[in-house]
N, C-alpha and C. Protein backbone atom coordinates (compact mmCIF):
# COMPACT_ATOMS: atom_id res chain seq x y z
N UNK A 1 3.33 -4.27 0.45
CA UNK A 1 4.58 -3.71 0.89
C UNK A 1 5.43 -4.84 1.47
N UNK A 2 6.66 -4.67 1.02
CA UNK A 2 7.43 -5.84 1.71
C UNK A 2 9.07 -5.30 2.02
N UNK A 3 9.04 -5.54 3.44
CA UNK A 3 10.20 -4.62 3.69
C UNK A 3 11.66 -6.31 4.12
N UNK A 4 12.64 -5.76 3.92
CA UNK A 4 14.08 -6.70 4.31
C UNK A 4 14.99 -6.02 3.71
N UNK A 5 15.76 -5.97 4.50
CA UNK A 5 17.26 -5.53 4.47
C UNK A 5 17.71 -6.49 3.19
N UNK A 6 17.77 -7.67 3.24
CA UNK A 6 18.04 -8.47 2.78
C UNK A 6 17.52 -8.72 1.22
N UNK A 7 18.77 -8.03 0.55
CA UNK A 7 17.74 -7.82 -1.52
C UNK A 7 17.10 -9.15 -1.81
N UNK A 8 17.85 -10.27 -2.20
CA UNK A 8 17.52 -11.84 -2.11
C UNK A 8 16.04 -12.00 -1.87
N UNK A 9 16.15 -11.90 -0.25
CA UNK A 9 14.60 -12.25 0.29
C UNK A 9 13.81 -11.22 0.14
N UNK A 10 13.87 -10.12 0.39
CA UNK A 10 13.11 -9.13 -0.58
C UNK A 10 12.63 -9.26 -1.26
N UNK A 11 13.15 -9.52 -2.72
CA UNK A 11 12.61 -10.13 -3.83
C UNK A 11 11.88 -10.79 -4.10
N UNK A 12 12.29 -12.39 -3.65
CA UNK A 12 11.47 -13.60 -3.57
C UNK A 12 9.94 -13.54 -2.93
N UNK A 13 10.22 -12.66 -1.74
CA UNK A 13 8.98 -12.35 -1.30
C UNK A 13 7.75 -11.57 -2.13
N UNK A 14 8.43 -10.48 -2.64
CA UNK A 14 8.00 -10.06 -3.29
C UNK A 14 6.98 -10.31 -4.59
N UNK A 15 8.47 -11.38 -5.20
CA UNK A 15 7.68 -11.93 -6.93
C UNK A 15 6.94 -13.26 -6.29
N UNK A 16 6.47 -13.76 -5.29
CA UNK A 16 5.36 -14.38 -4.45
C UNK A 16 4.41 -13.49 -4.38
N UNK A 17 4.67 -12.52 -3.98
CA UNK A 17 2.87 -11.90 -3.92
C UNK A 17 2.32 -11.64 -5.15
N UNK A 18 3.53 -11.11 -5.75
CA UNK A 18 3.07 -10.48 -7.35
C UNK A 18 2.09 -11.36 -8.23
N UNK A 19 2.54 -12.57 -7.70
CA UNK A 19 2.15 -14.16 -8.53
C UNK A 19 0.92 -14.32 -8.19
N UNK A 20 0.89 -14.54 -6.34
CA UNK A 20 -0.34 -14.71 -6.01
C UNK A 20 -1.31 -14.25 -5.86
N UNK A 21 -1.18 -12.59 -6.15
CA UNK A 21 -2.06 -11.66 -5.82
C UNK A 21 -2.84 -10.80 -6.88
N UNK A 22 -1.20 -11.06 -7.62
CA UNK A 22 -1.49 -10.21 -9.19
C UNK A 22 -1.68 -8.74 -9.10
N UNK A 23 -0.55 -8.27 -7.98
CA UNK A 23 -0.89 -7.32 -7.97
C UNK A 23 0.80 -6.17 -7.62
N UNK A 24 0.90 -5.20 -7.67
CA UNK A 24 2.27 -4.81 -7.65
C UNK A 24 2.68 -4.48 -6.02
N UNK A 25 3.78 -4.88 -5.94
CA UNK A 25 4.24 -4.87 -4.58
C UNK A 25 5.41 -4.00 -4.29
N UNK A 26 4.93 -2.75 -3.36
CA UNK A 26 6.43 -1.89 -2.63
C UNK A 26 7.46 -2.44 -2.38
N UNK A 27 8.93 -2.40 -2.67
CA UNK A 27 10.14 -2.95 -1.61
C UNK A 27 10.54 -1.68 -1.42
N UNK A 28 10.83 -2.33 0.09
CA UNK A 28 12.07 -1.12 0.98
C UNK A 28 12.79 -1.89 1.67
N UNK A 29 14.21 -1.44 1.97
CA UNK A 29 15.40 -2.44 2.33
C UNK A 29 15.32 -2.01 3.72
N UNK A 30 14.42 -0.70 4.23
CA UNK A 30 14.38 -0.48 5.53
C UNK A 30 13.25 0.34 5.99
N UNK A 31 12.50 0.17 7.23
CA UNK A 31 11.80 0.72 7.80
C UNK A 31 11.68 1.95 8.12
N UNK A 32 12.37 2.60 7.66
CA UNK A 32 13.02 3.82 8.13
C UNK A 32 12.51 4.31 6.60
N UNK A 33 13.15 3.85 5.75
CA UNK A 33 12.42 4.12 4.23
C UNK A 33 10.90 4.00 3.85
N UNK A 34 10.55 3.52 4.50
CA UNK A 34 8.79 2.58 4.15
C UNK A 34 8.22 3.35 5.08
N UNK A 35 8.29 3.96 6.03
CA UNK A 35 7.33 4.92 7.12
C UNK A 35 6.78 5.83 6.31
N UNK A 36 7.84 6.78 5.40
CA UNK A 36 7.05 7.75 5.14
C UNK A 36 5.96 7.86 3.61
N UNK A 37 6.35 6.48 3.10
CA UNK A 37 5.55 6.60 2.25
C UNK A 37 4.11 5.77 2.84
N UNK A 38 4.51 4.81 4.28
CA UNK A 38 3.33 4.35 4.46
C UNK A 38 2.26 5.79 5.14
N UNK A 39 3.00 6.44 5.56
CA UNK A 39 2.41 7.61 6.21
C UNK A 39 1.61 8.33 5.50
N UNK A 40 2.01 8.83 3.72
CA UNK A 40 1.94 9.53 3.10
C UNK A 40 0.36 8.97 2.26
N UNK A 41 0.90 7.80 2.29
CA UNK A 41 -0.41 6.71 1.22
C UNK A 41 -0.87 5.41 2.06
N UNK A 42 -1.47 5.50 3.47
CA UNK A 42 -1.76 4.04 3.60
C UNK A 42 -2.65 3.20 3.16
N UNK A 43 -3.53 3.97 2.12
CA UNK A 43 -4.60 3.35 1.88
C UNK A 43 -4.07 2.52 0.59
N UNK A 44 -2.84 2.79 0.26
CA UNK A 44 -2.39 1.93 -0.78
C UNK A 44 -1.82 0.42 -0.36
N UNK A 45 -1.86 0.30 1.22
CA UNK A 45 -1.42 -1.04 1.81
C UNK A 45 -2.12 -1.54 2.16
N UNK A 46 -2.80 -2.49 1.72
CA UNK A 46 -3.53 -3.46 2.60
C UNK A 46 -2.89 -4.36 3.38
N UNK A 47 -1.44 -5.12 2.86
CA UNK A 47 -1.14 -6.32 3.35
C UNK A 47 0.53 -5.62 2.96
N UNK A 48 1.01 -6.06 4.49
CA UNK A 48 2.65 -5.32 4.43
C UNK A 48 3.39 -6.65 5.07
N UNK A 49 4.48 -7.14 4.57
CA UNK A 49 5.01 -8.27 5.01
C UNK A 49 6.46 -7.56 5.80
N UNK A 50 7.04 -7.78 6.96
CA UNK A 50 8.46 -7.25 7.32
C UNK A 50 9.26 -7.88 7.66
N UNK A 51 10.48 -8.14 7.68
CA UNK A 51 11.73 -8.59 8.57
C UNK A 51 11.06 -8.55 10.12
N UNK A 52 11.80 -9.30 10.67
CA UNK A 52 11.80 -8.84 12.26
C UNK A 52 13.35 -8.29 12.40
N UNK A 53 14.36 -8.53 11.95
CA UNK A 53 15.63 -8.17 11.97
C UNK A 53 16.19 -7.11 10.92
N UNK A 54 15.88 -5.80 11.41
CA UNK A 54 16.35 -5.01 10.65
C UNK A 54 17.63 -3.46 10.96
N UNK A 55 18.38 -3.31 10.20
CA UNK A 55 18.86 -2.00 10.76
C UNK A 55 18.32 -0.51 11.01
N UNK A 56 18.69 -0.04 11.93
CA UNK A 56 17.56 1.16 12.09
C UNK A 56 16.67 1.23 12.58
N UNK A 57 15.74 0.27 12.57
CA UNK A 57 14.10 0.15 13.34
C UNK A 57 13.88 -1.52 13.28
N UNK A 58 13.45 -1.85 14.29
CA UNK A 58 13.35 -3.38 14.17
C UNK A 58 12.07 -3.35 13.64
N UNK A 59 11.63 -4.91 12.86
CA UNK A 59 10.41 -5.15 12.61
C UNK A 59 9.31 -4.83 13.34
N UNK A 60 9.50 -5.05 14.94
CA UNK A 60 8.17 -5.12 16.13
C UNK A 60 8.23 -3.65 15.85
N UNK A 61 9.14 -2.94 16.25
CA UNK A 61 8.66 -1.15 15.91
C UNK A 61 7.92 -1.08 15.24
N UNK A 62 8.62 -1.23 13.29
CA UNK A 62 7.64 -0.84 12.44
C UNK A 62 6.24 -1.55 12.36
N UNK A 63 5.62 -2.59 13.11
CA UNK A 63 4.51 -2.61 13.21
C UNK A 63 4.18 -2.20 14.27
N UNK A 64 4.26 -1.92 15.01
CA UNK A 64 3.62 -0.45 15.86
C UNK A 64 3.47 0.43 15.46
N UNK A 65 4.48 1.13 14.76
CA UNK A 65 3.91 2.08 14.00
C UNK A 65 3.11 2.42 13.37
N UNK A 66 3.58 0.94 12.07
CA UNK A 66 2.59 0.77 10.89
C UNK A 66 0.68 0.66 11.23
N UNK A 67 0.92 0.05 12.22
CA UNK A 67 -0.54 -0.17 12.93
C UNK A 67 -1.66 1.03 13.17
N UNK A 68 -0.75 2.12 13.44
CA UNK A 68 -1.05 3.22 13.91
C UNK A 68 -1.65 4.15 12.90
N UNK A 69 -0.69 3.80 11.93
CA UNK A 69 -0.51 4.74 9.99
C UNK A 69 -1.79 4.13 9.56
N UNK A 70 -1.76 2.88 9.30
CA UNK A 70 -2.41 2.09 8.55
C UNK A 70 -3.38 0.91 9.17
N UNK A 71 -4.34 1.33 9.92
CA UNK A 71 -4.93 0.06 11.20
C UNK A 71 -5.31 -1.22 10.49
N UNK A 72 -5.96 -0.60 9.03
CA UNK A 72 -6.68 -1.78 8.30
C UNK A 72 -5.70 -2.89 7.92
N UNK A 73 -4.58 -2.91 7.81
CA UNK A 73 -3.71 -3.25 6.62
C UNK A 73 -3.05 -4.11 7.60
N UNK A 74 -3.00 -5.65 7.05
CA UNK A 74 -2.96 -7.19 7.81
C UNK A 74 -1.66 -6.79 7.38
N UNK A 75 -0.69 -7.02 8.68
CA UNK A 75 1.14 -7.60 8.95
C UNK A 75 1.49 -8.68 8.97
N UNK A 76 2.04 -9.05 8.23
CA UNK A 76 2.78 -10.12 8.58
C UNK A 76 4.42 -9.96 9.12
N UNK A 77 5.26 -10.62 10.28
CA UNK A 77 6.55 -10.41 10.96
C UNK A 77 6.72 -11.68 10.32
N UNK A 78 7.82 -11.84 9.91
CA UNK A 78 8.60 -12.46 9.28
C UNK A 78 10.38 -12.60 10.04
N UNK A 79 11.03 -14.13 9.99
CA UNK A 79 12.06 -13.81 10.43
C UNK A 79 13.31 -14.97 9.72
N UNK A 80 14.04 -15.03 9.18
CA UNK A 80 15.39 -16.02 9.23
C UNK A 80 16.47 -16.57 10.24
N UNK A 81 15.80 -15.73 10.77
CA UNK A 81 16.62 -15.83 12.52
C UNK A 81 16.52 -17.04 13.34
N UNK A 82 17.15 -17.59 13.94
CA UNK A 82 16.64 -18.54 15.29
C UNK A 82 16.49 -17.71 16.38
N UNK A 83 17.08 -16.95 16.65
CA UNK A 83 16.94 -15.92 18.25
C UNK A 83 16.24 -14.67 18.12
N UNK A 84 14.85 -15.14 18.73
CA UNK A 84 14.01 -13.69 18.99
C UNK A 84 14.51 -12.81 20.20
N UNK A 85 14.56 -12.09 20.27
CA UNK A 85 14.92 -11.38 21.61
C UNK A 85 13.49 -10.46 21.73
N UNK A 86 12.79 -9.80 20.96
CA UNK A 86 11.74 -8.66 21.02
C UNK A 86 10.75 -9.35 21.39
């Protein structure tokens, strides 16, 4: 799963795992989108990559959440940002 607002990096991230993993990868442009299917199927995530900067739900949320949905399934926070505030 790989969530960003951002289509561009989305992507890239994306056709990186695809490459390295060989395996097919979720996009969602928002956290808010990606909850309920992580809710619905977590056993289909092992490894979820996110923004930290997002609209709607920040990254640190959705891994709290996600943590909760899905305990097994390694996060990675991700950011383009220079200023963390969370």
């Amino acid at each position: 799963m790989v969530l960003d607002d951002n289509a561009a990096i989305r992507e890239f991230m994306a056709a990186i795992l695809e490459m390295m993993k060989r395996a097919e990868v979720a996009r969602f442009d928002s956290a808010i989108r990606a909850l309920p299917i992580l809710a619905a199927t977590p056993e289909r995530f092992r490894f979820i990559v996110t923004d930290l900067e997002m609209p709607g739900m920040s990254g640190v949320e959705f891994c709290r959440r996600a943590r909760v949905l899905a305990p097994d399934a390694k996060i990675l926070l991700v950011t383009a940002s220079d200023a963390i505030n969370e």
